[in-house]
Protein backbone atom coordinates (compact mmCIF):
# COMPACT_ATOMS: atom_id res chain seq x y z
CA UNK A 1 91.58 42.95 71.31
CA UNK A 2 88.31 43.37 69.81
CA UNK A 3 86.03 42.25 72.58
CA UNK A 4 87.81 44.14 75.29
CA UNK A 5 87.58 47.08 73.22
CA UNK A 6 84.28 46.80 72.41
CA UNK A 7 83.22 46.94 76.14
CA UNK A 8 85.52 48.50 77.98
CA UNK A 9 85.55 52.48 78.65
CA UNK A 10 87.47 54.88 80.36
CA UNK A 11 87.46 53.91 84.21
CA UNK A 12 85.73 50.72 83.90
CA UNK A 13 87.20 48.10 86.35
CA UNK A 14 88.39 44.74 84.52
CA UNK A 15 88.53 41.60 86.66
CA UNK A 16 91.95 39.82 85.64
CA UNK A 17 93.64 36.32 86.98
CA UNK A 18 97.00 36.15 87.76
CA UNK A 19 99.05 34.34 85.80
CA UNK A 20 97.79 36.02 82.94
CA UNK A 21 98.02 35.71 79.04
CA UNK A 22 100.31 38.63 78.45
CA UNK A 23 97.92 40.59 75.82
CA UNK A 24 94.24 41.02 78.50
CA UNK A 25 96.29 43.48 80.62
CA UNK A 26 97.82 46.22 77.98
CA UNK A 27 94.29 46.36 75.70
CA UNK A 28 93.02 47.11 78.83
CA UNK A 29 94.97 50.17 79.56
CA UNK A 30 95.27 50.85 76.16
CA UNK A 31 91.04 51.15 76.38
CA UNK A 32 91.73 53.28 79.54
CA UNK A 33 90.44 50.62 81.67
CA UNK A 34 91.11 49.86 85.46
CA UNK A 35 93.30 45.90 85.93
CA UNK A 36 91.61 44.54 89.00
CA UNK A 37 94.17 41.84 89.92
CA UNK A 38 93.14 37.95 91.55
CA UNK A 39 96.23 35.82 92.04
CA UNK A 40 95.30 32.07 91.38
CA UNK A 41 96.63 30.07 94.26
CA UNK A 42 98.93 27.16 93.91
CA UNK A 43 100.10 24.55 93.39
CA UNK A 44 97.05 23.92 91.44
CA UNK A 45 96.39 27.51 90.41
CA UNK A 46 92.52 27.58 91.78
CA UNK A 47 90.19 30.74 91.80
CA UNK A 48 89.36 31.72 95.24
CA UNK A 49 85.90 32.81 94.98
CA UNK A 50 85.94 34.35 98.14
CA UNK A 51 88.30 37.14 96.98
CA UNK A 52 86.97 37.98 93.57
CA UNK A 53 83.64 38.57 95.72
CA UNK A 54 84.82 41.10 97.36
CA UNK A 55 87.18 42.90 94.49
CA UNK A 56 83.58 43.83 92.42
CA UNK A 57 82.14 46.84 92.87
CA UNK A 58 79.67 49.35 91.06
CA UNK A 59 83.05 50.16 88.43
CA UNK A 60 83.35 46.31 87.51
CA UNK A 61 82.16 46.42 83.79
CA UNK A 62 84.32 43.07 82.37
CA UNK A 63 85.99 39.56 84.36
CA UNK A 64 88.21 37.76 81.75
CA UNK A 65 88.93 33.97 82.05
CA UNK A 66 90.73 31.61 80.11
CA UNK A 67 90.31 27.98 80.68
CA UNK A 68 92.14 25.73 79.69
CA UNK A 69 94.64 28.30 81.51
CA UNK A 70 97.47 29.53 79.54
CA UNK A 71 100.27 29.29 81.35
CA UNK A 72 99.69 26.64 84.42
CA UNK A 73 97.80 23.86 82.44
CA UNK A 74 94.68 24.39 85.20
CA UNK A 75 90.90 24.20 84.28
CA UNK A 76 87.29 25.62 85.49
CA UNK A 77 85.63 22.68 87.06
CA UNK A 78 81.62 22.74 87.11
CA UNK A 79 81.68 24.24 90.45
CA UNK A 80 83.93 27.39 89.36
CA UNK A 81 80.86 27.61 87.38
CA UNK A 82 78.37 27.63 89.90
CA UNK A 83 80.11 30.07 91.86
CA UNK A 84 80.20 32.42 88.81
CA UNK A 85 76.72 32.24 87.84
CA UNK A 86 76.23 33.38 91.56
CA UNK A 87 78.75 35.65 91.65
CA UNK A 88 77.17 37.74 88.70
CA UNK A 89 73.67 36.86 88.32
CA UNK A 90 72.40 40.27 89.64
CA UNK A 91 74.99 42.44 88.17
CA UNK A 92 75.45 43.80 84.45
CA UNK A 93 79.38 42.31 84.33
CA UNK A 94 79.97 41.24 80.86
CA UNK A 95 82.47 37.91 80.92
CA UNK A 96 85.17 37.20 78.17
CA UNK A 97 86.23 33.25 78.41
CA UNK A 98 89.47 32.62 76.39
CA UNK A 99 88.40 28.80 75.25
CA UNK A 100 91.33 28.63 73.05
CA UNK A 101 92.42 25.40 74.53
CA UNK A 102 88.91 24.05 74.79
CA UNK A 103 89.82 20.55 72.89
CA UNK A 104 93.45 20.28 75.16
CA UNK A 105 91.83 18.90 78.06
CA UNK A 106 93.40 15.64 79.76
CA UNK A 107 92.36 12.64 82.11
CA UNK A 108 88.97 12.62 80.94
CA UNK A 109 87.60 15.79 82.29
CA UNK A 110 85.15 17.66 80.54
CA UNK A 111 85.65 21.18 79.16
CA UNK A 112 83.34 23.84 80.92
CA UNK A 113 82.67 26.19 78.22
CA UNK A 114 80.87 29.28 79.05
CA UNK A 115 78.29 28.92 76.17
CA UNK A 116 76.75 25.73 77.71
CA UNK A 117 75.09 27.71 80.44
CA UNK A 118 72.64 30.04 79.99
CA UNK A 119 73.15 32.29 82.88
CA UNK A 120 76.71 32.88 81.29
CA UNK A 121 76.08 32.84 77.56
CA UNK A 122 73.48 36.21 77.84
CA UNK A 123 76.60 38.04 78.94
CA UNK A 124 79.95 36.00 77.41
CA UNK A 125 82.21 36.82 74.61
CA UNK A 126 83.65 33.07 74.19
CA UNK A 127 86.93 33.56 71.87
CA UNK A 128 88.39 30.47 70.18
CA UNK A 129 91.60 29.77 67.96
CA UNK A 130 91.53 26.94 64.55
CA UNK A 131 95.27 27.85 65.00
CA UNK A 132 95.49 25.73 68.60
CA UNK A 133 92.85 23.11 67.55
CA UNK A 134 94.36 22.34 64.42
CA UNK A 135 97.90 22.76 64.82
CA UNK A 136 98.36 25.57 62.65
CA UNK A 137 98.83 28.82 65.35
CA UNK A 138 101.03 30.54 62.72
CA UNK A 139 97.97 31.14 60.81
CA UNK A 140 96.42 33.61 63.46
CA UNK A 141 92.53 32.72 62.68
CA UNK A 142 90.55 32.26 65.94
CA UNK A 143 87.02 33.30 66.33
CA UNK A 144 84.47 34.41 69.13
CA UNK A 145 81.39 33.43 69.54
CA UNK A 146 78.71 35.78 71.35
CA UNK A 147 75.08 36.65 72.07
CA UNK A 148 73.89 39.23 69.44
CA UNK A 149 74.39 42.26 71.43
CA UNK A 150 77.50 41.54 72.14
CA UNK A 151 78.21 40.58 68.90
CA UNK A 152 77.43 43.78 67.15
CA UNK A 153 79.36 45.78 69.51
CA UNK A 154 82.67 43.34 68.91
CA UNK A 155 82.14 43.55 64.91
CA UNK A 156 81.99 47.52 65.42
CA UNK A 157 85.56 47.13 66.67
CA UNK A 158 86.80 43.91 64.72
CA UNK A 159 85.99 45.42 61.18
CA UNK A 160 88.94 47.44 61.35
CA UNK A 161 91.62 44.74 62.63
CA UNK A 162 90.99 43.03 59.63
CA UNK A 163 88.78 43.00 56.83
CA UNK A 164 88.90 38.92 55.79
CA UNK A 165 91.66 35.86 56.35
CA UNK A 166 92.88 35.52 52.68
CA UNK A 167 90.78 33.03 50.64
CA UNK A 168 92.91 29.34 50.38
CA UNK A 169 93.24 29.33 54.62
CA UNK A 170 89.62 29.60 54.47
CA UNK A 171 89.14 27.22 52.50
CA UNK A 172 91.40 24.59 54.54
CA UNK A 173 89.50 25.54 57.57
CA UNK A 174 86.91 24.38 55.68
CA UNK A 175 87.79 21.13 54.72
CA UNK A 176 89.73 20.77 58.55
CA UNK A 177 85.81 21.60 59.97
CA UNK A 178 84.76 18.24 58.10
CA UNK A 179 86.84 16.06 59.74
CA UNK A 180 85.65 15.98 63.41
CA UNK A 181 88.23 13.61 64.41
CA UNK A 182 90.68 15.90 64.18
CA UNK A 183 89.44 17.56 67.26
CA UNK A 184 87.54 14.88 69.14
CA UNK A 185 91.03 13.11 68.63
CA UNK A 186 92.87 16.23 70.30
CA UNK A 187 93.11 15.80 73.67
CA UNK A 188 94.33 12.04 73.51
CA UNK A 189 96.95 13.16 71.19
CA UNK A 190 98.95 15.99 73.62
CA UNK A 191 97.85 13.95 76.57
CA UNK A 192 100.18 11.44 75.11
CA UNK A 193 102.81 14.22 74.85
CA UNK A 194 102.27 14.97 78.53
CA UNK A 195 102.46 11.92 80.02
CA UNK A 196 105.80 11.03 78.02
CA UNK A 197 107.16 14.21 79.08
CA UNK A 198 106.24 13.73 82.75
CA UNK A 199 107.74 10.13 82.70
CA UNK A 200 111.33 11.25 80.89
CA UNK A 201 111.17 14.06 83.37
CA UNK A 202 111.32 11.66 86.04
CA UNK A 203 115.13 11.45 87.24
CA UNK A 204 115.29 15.14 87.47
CA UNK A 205 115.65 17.58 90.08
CA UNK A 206 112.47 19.60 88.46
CA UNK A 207 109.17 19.43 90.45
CA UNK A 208 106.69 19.12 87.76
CA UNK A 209 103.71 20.90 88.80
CA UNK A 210 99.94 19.42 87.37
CA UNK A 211 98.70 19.96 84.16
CA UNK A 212 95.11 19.49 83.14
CA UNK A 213 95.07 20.90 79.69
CA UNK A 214 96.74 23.28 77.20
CA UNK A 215 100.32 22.10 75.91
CA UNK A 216 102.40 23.59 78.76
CA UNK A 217 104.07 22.07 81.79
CA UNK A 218 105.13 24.02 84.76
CA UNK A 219 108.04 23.06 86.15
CA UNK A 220 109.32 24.57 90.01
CA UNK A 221 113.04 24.26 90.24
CA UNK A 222 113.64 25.83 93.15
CA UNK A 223 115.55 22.61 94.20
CA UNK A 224 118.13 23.25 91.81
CA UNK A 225 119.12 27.05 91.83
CA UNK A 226 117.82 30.35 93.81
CA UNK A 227 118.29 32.37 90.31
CA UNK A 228 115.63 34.43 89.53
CA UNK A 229 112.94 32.83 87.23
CA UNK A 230 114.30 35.08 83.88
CA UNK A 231 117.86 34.77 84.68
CA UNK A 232 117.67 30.55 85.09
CA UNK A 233 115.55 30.17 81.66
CA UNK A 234 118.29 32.49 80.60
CA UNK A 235 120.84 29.90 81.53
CA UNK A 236 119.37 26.75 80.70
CA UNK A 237 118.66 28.30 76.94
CA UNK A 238 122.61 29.01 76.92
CA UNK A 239 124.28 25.81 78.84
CA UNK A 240 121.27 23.45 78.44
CA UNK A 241 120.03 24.22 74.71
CA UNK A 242 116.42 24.07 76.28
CA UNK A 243 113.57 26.99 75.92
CA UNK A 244 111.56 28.02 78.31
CA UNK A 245 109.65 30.83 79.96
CA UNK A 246 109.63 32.68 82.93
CA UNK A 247 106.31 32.96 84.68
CA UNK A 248 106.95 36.50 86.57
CA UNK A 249 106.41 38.17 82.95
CA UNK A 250 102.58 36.72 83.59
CA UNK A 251 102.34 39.06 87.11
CA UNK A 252 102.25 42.68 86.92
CA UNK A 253 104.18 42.83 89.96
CA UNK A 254 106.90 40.32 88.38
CA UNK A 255 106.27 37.54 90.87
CA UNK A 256 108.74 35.02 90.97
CA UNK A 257 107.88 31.86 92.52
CA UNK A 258 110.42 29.68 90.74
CA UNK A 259 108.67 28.33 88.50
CA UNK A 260 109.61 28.11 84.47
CA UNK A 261 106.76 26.82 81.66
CA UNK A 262 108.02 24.35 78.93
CA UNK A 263 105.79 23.52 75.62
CA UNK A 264 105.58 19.93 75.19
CA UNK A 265 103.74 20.58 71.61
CA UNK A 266 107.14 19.09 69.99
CA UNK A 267 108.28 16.08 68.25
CA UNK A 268 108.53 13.14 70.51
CA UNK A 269 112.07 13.06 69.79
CA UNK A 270 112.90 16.71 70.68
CA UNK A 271 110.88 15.66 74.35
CA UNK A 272 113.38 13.24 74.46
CA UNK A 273 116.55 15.07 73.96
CA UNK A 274 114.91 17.73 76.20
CA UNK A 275 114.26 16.00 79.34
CA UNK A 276 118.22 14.26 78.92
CA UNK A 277 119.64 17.25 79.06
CA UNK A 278 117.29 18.27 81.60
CA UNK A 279 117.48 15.89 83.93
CA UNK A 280 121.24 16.20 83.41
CA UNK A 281 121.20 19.33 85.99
């Protein structure tokens, strides 16, 4: 909330990617800003560079990314970068890169944060979470990280969301921050969670969709029913006793493409009495 705020005025255009994180679209309209809407294209939810190219005009002020993405699993690979760098190199866009999955990243491929180019940094808000990277996302504490002009502007806004995080969660972070493990260790540890889901998952009628970080697993069950994406979550909560979630309610437009996003960020013994009654349908 604070670094859209911070930059985004009245009429500016905002470059979103659809599926979305459901918060980036209403701060922007709350700031008065313009959505600018790129569908990712499937089935491994890519960025066609082609067509945010020619969505930017004088009006773009902000793009927002989030990699790992939040809901399909998909990543920026180091040529997404390139074609950013180009994309914006002669243009004042500011870029916000929601990294809060940066250490859930799976079959050894490397995380592409924005702050480890230079072309990107001078103009990137990179926002992080200790909640995601250390288990602990009931505690709300993230952080962004951000060129000093940038900076200034977000702490004009951020001052007044919240003055501190109370004292003792600090001082866990703290002691969290000193174990480096914890962290380096991440990515082995949910892959692990993946991979056992993906193999219980096996016998069922669910076409399990790839996933190259975060802790969800798209899942396209068009195969079993031609219920819309909210009603069949719906029913398999009810019949099934298994959560998950719709991905229309990521589209503005509501798309449904049949396809439903499970957590696997459980106990390996609720993944197993998941994918039973799963694979059961």
């Amino acid at each position: 909330f604070a670094a859209i705020t911070s930059v985004v005025h009245p009429g500016d255009e905002v470059i979103v990617f659809e599926p979305w994180y459901d918060a980036y679209v209403p701060i922007i309209e709350y700031n008065q800003g313009v959505p600018v809407y790129i569908k990712l294209k499937q089935p491994d939810y890519h960025i066609d560079w082609a067509e945010v190219e020619k969505v930017i005009t004088p009006k773009t002020r902000l793009m927002i990314f989030n990699s790992p993405h939040n809901p399909s699993g998909s990543i920026l690979a180091k040529k997404d970068i390139e074609e950013l760098i180009k994309l914006v190199r002669f243009t004042d866009i500011i870029l916000i890169n929601d990294e809060v999955y940066e250490h859930i990243i799976f079959d050894g491929e490397e995380h592409q944060s924005f702050s480890r180019f230079s072309e990107l940094y001078e103009r990137t808000m990179v926002i992080s979470s200790f909640g995601k990277t250390y288990h602990t996302t009931g505690w709300k504490v993230g952080y962004c990280a951000a060129p000093e002009e940038l900076s200034v502007e977000f702490q004009k806004v951020h001052q007044f969301l919240t003055y501190a995080v109370n004292t003792p969660i600090q001082m866990a972070y703290a002691d969290f921050l000193n174990r480096k493990d914890l962290y380096l260790e991440l990515s082995d540890f949910y892959q692990k969670k993946r991979d056992l889901f993906l193999s219980l998952m096996r016998g069922s009628k669910f076409k399990l969709l790839p996933c190259r970080g975060t802790y969800f697993q798209l899942a396209d069950y068009s195969a079993i029913s031609d219920e819309s994406d909210f009603d069949f979550v719906q029913q398999i909560t009810r019949e099934v006793k298994v959560a998950a979630i719709p991905t229309s309610v990521f589209y503005h437009e509501k798309d449904d493409h049949k396809i439903i996003r499970f957590c696997f960020a459980k106990q390996d013994e609720t993944l197993q009495k998941a994918a039973e009654s799963l694979c059961r349908i």
